[in-house]
Protein backbone atom coordinates (compact mmCIF):
# COMPACT_ATOMS: atom_id res chain seq x y z
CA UNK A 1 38.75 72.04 195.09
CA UNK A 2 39.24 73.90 198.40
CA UNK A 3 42.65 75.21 199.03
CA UNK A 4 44.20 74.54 202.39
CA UNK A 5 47.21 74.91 204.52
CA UNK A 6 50.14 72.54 204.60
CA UNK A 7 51.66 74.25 207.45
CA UNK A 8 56.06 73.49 208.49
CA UNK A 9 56.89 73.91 212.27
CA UNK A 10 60.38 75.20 211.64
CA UNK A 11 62.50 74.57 214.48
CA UNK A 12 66.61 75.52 214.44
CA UNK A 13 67.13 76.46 218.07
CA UNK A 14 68.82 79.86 217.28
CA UNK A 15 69.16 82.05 220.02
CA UNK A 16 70.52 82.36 223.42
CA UNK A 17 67.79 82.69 226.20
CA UNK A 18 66.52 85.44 227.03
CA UNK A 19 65.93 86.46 230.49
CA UNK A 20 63.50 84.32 232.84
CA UNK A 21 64.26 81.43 230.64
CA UNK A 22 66.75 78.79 230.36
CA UNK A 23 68.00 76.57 227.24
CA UNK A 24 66.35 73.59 228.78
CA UNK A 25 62.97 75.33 228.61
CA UNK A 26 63.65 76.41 225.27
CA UNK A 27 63.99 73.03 224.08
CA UNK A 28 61.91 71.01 225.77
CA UNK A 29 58.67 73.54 224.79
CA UNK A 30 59.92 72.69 220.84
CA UNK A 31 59.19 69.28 221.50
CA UNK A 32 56.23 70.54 223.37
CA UNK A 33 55.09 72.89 220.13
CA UNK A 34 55.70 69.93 218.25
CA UNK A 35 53.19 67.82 220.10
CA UNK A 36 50.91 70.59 219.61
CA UNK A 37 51.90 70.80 216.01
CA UNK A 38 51.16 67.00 215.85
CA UNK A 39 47.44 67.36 217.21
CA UNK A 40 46.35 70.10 215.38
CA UNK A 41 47.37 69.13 211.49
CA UNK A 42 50.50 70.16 210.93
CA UNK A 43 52.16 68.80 207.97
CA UNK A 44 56.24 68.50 209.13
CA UNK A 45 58.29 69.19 211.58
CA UNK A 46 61.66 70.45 210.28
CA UNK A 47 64.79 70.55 212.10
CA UNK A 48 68.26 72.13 211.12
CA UNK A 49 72.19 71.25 211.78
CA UNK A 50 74.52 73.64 212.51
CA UNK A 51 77.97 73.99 214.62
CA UNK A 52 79.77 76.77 216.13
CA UNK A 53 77.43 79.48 215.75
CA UNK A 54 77.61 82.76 218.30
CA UNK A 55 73.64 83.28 218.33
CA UNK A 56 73.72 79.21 218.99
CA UNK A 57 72.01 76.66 216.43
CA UNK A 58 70.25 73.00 217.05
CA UNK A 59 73.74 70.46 216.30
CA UNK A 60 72.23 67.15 217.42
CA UNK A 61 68.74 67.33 215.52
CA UNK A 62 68.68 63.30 215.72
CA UNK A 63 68.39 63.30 219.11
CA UNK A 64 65.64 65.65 218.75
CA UNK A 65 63.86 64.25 216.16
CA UNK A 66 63.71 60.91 218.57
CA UNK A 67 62.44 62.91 221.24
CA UNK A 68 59.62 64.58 219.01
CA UNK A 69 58.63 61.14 217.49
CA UNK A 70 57.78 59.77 221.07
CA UNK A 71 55.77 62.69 221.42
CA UNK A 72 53.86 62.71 217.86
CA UNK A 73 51.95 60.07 216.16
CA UNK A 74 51.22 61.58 212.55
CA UNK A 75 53.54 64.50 211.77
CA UNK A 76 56.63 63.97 209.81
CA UNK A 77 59.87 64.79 210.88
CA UNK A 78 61.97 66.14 208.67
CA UNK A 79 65.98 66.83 209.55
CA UNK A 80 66.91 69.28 206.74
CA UNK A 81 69.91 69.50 206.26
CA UNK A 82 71.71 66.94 207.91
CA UNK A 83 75.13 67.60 207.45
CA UNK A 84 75.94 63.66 206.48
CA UNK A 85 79.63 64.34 205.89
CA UNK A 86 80.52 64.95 209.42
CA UNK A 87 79.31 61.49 210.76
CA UNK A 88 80.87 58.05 210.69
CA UNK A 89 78.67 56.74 208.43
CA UNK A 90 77.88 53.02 210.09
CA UNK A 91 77.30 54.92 213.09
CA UNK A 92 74.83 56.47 211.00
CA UNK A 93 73.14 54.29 209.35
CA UNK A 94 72.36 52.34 212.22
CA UNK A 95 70.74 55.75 214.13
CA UNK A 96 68.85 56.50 211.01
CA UNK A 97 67.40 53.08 210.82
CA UNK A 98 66.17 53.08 214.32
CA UNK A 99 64.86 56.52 213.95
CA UNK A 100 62.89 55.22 211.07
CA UNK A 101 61.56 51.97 213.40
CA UNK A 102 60.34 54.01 215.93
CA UNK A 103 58.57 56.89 213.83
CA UNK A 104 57.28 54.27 212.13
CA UNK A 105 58.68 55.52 208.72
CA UNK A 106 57.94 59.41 210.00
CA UNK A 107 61.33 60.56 210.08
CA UNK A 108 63.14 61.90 206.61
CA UNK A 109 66.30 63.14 205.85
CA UNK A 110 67.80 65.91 203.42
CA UNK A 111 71.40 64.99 203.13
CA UNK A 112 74.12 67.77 202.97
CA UNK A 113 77.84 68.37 202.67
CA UNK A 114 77.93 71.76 204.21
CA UNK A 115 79.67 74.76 203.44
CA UNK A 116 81.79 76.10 206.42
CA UNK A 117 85.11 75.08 206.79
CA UNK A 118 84.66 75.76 211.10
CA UNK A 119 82.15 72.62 211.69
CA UNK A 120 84.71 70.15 209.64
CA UNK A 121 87.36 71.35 211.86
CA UNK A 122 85.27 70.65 214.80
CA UNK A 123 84.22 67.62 214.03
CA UNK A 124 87.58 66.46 212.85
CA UNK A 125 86.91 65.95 209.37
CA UNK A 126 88.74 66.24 206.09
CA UNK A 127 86.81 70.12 204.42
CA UNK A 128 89.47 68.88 201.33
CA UNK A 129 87.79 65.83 200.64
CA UNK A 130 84.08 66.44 201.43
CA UNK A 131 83.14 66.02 197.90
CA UNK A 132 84.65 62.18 197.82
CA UNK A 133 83.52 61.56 201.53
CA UNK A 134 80.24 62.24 200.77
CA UNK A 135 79.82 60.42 198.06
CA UNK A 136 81.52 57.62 200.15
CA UNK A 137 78.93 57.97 202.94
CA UNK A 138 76.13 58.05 200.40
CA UNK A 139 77.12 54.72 199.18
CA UNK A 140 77.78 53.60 202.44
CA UNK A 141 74.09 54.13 204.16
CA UNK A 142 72.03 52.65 201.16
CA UNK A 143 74.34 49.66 201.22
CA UNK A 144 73.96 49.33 204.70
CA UNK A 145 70.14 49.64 204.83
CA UNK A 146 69.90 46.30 202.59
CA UNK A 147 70.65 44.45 206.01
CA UNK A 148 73.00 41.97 204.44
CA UNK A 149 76.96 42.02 204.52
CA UNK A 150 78.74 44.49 202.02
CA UNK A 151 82.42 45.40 201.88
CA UNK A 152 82.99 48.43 203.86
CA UNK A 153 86.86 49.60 204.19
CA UNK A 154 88.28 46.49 203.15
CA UNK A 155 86.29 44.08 205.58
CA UNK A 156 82.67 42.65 205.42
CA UNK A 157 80.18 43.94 208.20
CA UNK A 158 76.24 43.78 208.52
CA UNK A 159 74.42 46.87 209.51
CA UNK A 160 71.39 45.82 212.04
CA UNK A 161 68.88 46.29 212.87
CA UNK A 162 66.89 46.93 209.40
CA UNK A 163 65.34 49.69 208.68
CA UNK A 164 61.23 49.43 208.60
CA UNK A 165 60.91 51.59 205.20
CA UNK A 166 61.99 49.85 202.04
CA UNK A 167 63.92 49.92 200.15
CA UNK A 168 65.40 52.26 202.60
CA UNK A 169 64.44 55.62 205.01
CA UNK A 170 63.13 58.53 203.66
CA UNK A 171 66.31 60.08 202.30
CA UNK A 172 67.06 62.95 199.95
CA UNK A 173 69.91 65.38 198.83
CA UNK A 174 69.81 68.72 199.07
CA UNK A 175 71.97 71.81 198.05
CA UNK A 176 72.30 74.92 196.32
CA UNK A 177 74.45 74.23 193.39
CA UNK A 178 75.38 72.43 190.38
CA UNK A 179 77.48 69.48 191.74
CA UNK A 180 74.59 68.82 194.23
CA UNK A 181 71.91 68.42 191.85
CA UNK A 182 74.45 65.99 189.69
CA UNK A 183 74.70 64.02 192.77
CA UNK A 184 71.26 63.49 193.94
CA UNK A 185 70.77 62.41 190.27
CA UNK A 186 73.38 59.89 190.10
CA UNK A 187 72.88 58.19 193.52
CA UNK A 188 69.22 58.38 192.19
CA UNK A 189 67.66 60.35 195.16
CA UNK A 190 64.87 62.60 195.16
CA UNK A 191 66.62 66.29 195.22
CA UNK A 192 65.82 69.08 197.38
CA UNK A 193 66.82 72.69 196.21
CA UNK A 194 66.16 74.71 199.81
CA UNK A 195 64.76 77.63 197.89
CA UNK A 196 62.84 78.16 193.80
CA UNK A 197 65.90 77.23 191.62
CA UNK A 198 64.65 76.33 188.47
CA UNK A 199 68.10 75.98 186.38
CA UNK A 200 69.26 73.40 189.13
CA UNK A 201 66.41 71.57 188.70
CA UNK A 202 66.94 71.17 185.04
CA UNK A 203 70.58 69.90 185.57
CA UNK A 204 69.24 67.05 188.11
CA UNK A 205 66.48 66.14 185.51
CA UNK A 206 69.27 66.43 183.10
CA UNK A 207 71.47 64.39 184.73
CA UNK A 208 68.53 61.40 186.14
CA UNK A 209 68.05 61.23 182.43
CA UNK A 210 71.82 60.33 181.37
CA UNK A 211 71.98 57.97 184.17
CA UNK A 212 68.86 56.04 183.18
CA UNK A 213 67.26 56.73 187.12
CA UNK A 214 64.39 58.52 187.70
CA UNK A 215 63.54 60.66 191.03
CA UNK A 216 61.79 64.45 191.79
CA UNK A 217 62.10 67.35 193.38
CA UNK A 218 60.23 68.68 196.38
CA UNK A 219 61.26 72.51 196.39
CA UNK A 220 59.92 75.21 197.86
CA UNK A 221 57.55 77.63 195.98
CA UNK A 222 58.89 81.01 194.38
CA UNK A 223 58.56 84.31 197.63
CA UNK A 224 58.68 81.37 200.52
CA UNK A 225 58.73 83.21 203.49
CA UNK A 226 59.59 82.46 207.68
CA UNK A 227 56.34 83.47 209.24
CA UNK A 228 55.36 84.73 212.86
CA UNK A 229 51.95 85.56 213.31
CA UNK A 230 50.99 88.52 215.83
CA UNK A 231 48.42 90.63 216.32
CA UNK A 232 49.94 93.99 215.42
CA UNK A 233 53.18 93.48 213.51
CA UNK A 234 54.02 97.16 213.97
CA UNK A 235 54.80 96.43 217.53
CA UNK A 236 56.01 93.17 216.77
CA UNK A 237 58.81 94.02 214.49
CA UNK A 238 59.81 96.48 217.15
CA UNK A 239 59.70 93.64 219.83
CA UNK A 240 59.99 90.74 217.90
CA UNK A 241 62.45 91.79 215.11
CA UNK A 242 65.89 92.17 216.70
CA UNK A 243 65.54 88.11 217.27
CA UNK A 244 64.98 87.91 213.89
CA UNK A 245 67.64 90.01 213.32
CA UNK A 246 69.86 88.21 214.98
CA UNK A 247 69.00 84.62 213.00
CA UNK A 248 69.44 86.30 210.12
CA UNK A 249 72.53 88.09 210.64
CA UNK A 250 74.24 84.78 211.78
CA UNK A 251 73.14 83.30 208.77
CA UNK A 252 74.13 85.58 206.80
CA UNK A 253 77.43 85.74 207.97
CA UNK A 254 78.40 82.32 206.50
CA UNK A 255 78.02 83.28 203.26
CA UNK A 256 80.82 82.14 200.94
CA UNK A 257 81.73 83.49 197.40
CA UNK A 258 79.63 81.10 195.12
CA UNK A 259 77.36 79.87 197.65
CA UNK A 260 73.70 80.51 197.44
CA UNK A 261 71.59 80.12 200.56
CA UNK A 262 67.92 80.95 201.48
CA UNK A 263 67.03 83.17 203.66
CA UNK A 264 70.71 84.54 203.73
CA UNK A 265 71.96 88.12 203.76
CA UNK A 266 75.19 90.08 205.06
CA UNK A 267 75.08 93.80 206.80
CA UNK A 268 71.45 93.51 207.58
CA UNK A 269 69.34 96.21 209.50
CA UNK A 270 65.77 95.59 210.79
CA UNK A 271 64.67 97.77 208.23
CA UNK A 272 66.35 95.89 205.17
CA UNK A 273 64.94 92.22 206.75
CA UNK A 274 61.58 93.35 207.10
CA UNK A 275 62.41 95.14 203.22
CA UNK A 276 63.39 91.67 202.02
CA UNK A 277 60.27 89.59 203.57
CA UNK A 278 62.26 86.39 204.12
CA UNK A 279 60.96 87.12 207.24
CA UNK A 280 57.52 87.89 207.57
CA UNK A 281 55.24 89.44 210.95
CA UNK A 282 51.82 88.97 209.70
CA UNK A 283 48.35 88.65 211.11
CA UNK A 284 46.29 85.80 211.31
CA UNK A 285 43.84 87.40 208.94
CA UNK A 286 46.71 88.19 206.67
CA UNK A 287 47.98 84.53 206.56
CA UNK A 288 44.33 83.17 205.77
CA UNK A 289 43.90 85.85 203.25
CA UNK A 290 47.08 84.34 201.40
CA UNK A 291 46.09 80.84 201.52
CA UNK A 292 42.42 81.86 200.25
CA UNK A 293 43.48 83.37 197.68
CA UNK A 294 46.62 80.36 196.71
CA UNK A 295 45.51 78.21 193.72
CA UNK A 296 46.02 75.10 195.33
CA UNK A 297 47.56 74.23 198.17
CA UNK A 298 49.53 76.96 199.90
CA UNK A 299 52.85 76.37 201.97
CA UNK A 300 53.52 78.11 205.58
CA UNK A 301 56.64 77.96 207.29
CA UNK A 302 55.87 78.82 210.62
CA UNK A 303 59.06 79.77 212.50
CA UNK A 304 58.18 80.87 216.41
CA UNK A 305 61.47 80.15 218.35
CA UNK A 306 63.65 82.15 215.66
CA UNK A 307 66.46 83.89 217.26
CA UNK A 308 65.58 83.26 220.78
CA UNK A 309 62.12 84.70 221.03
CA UNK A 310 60.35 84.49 224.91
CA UNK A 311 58.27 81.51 224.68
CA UNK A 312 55.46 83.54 225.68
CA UNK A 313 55.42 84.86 222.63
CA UNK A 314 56.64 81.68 220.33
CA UNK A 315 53.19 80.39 221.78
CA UNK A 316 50.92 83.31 221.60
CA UNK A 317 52.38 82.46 217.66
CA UNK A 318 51.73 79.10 217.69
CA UNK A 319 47.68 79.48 218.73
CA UNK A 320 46.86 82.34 216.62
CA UNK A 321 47.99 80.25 214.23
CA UNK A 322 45.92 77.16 215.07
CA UNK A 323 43.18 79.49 216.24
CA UNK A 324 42.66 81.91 213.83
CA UNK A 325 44.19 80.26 210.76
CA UNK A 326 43.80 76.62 210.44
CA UNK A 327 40.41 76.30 211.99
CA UNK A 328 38.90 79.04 210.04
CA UNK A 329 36.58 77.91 207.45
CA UNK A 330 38.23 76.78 203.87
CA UNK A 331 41.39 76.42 205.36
């Protein structure tokens, strides 16, 4: 059987600017790209949630993922993670459903807690009681998807309109530890590990078995990468990479004792990042050459916006991409 790509537009925002351009260009060519993405066979869309970062972050991907459905017809759109504990969770429920209406089922959710204490202060929410609130929320959003009443705080109230996918929206939980894979298991939702964590998985198969529920995991494979494609990576690590850089250095600077993250790493230098190939400049003949040579299927994570790169360049990525990669034979 022919291997092919199934090819992730990764867009996070990150990045302020750069000169010539403003954030209003920046974000209305991602929904552009992911029109583009949409006609040409991409596989998702992903968009990110984060608050209060210096290099800026996308912190309302709802809004964008409504925007990119009324610009897409087939492409899903995934919001991963969506940091559920920071939302009223009628308030919620209700956006998700619509979301799901008018995607027609496209848009899916990967459910987080979170792990900085900063974006629970900003959003005025308790960082001492995320575990219980997010359980609470949980419960909460699959009640309110039946569309009939259910107790909620001590009075009954109806959650309309109903969603169109049933039983309810495309909904997941993801995280890197323990207590996350326990509680995708016991709320019975499929769980996403954001990077090749085999142990966790066995505690959430572990766990779906001791609560009589079954579910599955969608993870990524083991050396997932963020790609740019380019023409002569020399140059473009030289040109490209301090964006990169930049992503990555944000990222990394979150980190918290205990806390696993992809794609995370503190006191980075260009050097180390292109060292560690979480990033990855490659060529379009390099990036067919791995998906030839995949058994099966093969995964890309195309990232072209990271870190605030021109979007002359985030498109020259984009095309070689489409060009040179996915319309190449056996793709």
């Amino acid at each position: 059987m022919p291997v092919k790509a199934v090819t992730t537009l990764r867009i996070n925002m990150t990045g302020p600017a750069p000169a010539g351009e403003t954030q209003g260009e920046r974000y209305r060519a991602a929904i552009e790209m992911a029109a583009f993405a949409d006609r040409h066979g991409f596989s998702i869309v992903n968009l990110e949630e984060h608050h209060c970062a210096e290099v800026g972050w996308l912190s309302s991907p709802l809004v964008l993922a409504g925007a990119i459905a009324a610009r897409t017809e087939r492409v899903r759109i995934r919001v991963c993670a969506l940091l559920v504990t920071l939302y009223d969770p009628i308030r919620l429920a209700e956006d998700i459903a619509i979301l799901d209406l008018a995607s027609n089922g496209r848009v899916s959710i990967v459910a987080g807690q979170g792990y900085r204490p900063i974006e629970y202060h900003a959003l005025d929410r308790d960082w001492a009681r995320r575990g219980e609130n997010t359980d609470f929320i949980l419960q909460t959003l699959l009640q309110a998807w039946q569309g009939e009443p259910f107790e909620y705080r001590g009075r009954t109230v109806r959650v309309s309109p109903v969603p169109q996918t049933r039983p309810f929206p495309p909904l997941a939980y993801g995280g890197m530890s323990a207590a996350a894979a326990r509680r995708a298991a016991r709320f019975g939702l499929p769980y996403y590990p954001p990077a090749h964590l085999p142990e966790l998985v066995a505690i959430y198969e572990q766990e779906l078995a001791r609560h009589g529920k079954t579910g599955h995991v969608d993870w990524p494979r083991e050396g997932t990468s963020l790609v740019f494609l380019d023409e002569d990576p020399e140059r473009a690590w030289q040109e490209i990479g301090p964006y990169l850089l930049a992503e990555a250095a944000e990222y990394g600077s979150w980190g918290r004792e205990g806390v696993e993250r992809p794609f995370a790493s503190a006191d980075l230098t260009l050097e180390r990042l292109r060292e560690q190939r979480l990033y990855e400049i490659l060529t379009p003949a390099e990036c067919l050459a791995r998906i030839r040579a995949a058994d099966g299927d093969y995964a890309v994570i195309l990232h072209p916006l990271a870190g605030g790169v021109p979007l002359a360049r985030a498109w020259n990525c984009l095309r070689l991409y489409v060009e040179r990669v996915l319309q190449a034979p056996d793709c």
